[in-house]
C-alpha atoms as a PDB file:
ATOM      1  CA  UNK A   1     116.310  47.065 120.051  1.00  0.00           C
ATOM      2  CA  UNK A   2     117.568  50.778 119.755  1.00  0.00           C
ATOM      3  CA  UNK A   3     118.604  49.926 115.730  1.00  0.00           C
ATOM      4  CA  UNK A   4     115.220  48.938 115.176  1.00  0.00           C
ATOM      5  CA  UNK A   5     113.415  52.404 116.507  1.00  0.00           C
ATOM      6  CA  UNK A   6     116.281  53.927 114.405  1.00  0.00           C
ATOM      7  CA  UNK A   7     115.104  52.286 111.271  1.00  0.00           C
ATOM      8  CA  UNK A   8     111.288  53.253 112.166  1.00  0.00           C
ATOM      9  CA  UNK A   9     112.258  56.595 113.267  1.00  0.00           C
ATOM     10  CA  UNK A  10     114.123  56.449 109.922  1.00  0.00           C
ATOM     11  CA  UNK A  11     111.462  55.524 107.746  1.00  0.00           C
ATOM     12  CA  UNK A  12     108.793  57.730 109.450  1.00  0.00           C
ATOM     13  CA  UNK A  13     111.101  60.744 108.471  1.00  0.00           C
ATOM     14  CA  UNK A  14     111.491  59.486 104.900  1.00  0.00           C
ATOM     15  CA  UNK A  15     107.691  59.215 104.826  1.00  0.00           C
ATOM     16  CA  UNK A  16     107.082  62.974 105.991  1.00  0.00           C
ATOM     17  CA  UNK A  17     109.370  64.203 103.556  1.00  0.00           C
ATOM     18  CA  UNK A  18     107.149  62.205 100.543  1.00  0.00           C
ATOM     19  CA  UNK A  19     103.893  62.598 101.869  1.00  0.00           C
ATOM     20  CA  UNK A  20     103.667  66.480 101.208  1.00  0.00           C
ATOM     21  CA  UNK A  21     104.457  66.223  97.761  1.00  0.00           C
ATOM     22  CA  UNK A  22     102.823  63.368  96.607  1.00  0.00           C
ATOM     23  CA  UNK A  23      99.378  63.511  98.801  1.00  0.00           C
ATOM     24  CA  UNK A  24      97.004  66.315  96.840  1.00  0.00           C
ATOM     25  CA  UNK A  25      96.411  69.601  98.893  1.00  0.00           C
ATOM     26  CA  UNK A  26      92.960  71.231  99.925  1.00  0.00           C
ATOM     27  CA  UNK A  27      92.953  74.474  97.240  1.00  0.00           C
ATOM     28  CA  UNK A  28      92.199  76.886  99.836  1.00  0.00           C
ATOM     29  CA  UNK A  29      94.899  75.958 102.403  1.00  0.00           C
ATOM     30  CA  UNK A  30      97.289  78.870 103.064  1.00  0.00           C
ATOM     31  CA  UNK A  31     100.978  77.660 102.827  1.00  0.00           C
ATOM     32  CA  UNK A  32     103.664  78.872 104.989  1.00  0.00           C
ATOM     33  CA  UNK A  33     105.469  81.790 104.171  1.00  0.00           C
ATOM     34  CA  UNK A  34     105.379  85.277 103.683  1.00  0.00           C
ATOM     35  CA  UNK A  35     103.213  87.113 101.143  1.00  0.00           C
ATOM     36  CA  UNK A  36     102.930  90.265  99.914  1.00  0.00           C
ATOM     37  CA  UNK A  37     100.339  92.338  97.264  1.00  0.00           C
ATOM     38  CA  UNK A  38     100.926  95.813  96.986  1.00  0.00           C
ATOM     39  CA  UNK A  39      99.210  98.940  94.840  1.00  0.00           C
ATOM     40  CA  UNK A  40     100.626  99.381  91.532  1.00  0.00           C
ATOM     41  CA  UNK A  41     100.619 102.686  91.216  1.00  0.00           C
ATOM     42  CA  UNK A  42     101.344 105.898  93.875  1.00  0.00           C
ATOM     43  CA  UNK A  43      97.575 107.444  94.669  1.00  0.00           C
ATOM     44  CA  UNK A  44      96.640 110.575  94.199  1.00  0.00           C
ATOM     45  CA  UNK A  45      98.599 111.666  97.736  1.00  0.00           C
ATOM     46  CA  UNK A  46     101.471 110.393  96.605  1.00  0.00           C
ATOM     47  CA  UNK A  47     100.754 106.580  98.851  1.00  0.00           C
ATOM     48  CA  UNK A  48     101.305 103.305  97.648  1.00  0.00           C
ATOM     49  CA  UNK A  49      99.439 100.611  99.710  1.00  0.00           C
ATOM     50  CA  UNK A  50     100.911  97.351 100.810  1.00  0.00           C
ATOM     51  CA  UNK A  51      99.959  94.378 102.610  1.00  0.00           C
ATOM     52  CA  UNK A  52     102.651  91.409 104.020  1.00  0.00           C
ATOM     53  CA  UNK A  53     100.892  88.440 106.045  1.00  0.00           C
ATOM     54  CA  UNK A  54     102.917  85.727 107.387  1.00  0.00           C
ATOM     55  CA  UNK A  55     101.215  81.965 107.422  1.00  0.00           C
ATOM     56  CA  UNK A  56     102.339  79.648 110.099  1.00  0.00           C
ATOM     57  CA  UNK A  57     100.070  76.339 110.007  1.00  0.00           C
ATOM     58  CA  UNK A  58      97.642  77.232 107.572  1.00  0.00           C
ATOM     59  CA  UNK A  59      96.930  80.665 109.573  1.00  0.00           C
ATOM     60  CA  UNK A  60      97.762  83.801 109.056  1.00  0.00           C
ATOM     61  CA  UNK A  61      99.588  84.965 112.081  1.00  0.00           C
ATOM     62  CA  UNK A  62     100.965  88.605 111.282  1.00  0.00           C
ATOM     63  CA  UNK A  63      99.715  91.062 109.276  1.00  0.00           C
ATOM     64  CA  UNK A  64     101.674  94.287 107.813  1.00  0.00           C
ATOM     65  CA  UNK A  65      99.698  96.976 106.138  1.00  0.00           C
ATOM     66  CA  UNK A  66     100.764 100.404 105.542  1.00  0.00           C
ATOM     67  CA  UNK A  67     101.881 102.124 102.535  1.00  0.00           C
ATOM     68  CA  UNK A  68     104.691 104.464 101.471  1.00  0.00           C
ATOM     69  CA  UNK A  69     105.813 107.889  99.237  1.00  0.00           C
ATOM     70  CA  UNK A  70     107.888 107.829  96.935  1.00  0.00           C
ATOM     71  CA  UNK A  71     111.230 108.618  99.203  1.00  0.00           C
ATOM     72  CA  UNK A  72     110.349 105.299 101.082  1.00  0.00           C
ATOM     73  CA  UNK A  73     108.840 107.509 103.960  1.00  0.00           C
ATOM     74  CA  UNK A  74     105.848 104.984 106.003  1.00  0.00           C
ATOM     75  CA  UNK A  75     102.686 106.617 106.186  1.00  0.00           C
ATOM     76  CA  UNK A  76     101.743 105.712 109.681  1.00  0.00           C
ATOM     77  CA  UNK A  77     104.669 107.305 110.809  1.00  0.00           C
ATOM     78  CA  UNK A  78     103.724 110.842 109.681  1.00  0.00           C
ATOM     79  CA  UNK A  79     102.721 112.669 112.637  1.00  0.00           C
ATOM     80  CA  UNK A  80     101.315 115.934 109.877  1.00  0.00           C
ATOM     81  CA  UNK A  81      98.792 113.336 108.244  1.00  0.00           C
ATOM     82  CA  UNK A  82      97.929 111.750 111.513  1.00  0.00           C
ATOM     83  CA  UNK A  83      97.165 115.168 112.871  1.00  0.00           C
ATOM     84  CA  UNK A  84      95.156 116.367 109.915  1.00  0.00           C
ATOM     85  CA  UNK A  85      93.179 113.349 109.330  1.00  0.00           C
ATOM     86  CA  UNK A  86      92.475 112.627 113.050  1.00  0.00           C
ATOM     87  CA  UNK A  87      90.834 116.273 113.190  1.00  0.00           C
ATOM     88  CA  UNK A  88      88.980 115.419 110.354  1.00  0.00           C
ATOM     89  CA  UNK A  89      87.708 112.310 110.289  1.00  0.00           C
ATOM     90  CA  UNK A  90      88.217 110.897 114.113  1.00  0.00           C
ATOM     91  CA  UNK A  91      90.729 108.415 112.420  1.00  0.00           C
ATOM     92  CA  UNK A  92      94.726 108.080 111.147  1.00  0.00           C
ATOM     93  CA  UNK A  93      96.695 105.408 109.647  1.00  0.00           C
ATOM     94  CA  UNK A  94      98.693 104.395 112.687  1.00  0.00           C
ATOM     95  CA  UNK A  95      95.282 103.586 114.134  1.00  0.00           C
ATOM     96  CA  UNK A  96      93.327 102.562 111.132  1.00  0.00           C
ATOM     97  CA  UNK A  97      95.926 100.001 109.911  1.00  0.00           C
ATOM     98  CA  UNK A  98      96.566  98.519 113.132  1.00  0.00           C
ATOM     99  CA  UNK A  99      92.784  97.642 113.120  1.00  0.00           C
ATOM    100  CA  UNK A 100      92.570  96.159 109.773  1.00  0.00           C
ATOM    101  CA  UNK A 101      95.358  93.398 110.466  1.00  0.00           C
ATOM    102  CA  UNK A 102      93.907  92.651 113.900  1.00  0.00           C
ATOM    103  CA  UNK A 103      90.180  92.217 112.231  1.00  0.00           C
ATOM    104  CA  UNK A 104      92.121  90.448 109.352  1.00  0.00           C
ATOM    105  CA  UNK A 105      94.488  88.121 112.104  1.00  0.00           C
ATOM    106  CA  UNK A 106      90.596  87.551 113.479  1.00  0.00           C
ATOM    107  CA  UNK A 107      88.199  86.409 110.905  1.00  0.00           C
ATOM    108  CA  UNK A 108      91.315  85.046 108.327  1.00  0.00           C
ATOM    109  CA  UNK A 109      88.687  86.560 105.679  1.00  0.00           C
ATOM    110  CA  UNK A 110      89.062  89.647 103.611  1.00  0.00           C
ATOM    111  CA  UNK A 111      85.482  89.970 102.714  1.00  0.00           C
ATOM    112  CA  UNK A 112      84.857  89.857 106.897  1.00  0.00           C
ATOM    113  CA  UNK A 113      87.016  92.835 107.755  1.00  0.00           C
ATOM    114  CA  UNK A 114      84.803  95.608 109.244  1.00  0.00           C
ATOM    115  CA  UNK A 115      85.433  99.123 107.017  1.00  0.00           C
ATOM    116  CA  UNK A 116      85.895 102.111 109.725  1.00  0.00           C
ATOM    117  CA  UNK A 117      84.468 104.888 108.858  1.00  0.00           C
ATOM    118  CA  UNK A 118      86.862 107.765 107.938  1.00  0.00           C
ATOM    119  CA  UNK A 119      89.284 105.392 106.343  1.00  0.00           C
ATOM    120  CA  UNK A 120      86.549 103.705 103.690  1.00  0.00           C
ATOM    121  CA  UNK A 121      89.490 103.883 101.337  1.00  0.00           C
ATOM    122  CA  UNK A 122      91.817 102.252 102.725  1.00  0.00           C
ATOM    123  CA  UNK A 123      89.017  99.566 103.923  1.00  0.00           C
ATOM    124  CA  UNK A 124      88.478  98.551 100.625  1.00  0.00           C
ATOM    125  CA  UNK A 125      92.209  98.990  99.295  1.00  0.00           C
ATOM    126  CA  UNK A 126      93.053  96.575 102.503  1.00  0.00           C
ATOM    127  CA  UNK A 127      90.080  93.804 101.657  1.00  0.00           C
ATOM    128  CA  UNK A 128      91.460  93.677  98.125  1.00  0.00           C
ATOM    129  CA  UNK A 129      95.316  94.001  98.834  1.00  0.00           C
ATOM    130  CA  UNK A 130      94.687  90.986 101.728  1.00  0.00           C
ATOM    131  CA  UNK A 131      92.369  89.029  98.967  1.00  0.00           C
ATOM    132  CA  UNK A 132      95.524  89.127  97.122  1.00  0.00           C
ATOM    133  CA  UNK A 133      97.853  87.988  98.924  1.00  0.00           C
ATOM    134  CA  UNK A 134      95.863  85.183 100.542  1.00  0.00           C
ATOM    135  CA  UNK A 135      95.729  84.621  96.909  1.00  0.00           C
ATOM    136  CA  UNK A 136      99.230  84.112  96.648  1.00  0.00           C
ATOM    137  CA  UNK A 137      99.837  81.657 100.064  1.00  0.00           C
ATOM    138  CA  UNK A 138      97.097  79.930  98.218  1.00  0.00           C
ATOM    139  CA  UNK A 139      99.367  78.890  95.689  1.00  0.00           C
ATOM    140  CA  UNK A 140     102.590  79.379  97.478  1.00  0.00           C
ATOM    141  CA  UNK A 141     103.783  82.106  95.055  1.00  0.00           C
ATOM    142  CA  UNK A 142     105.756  84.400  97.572  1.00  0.00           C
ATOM    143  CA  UNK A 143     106.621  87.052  94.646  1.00  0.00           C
ATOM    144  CA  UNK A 144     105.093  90.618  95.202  1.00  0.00           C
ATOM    145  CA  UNK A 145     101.205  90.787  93.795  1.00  0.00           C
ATOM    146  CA  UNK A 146     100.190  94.103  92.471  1.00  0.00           C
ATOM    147  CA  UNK A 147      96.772  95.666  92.053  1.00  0.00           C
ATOM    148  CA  UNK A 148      95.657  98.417  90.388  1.00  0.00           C
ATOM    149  CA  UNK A 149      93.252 100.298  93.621  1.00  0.00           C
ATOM    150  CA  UNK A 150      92.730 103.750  92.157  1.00  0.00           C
ATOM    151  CA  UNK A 151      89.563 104.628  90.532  1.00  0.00           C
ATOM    152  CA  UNK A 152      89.114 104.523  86.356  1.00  0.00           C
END
């Protein structure tokens, strides 16, 4: 008895393993892994702009976005910007990018990520950097996407 629910647990395992390669898959399901899509090119302050999801089940379940200078330095982190901007415009990056990923973790939908006002930017950098990358768990391509965001 327990050599035959070996041989079916056996053969159900052999089965999982084929099915995934040989059954087609939906074009618009996100596969597992991290991706990443990132600005090609420093902007005018001296940012690049990056964005890192993480798909679990066909979901994206983390979101990263940010961006960095030159010396590696994460803009979120610098408490100068954050001061200036937040007197300015009622808004920072430490803020603004932790509301983009949640909106994104939300509505799994670029296009449905709500643009705050005072970092219109870095709304639209985020939609197309997360379009991107979606993109790429689309396809299962976990190299680094990058987009050109500045202006012609």
């Amino acid at each position: 008895m327990k050599v035959r629910y070996c041989l079916i647990a056996a053969a159900l395992c052999a089965v999982a393993a084929i099915l995934p390669q040989v059954w087609p898959r939906n074009a618009n399901t996100l596969r597992d892994g991290y991706y990443s899509a990132e600005a090609s090119e420093f902007d005018s302050y001296g940012w690049k702009e990056f964005v890192t999801i993480y798909v679990r089940g066909g979901r994206i379940i983390t979101v990263e976005y940010n961006a960095y200078n030159a010396s590696g330095f994460i803009k979120s982190w610098d408490m100068n910007y954050m001061r200036v901007m937040n007197a300015q415009s009622n808004s920072y990056p430490n803020k603004y990018t932790r509301a983009y990923a949640a909106d994104l973790l939300e509505t799994q939908r670029p296009n449905e990520v709500d643009v705050i006002t005072g970092a219109t930017t870095s709304g639209h950098s985020f939609r197309r950097l997360s379009a991107l990358a979606i993109a790429r768990a689309k396809a299962g391509d976990t190299s680094v996407a990058f987009i050109k965001l500045s202006e012609e």
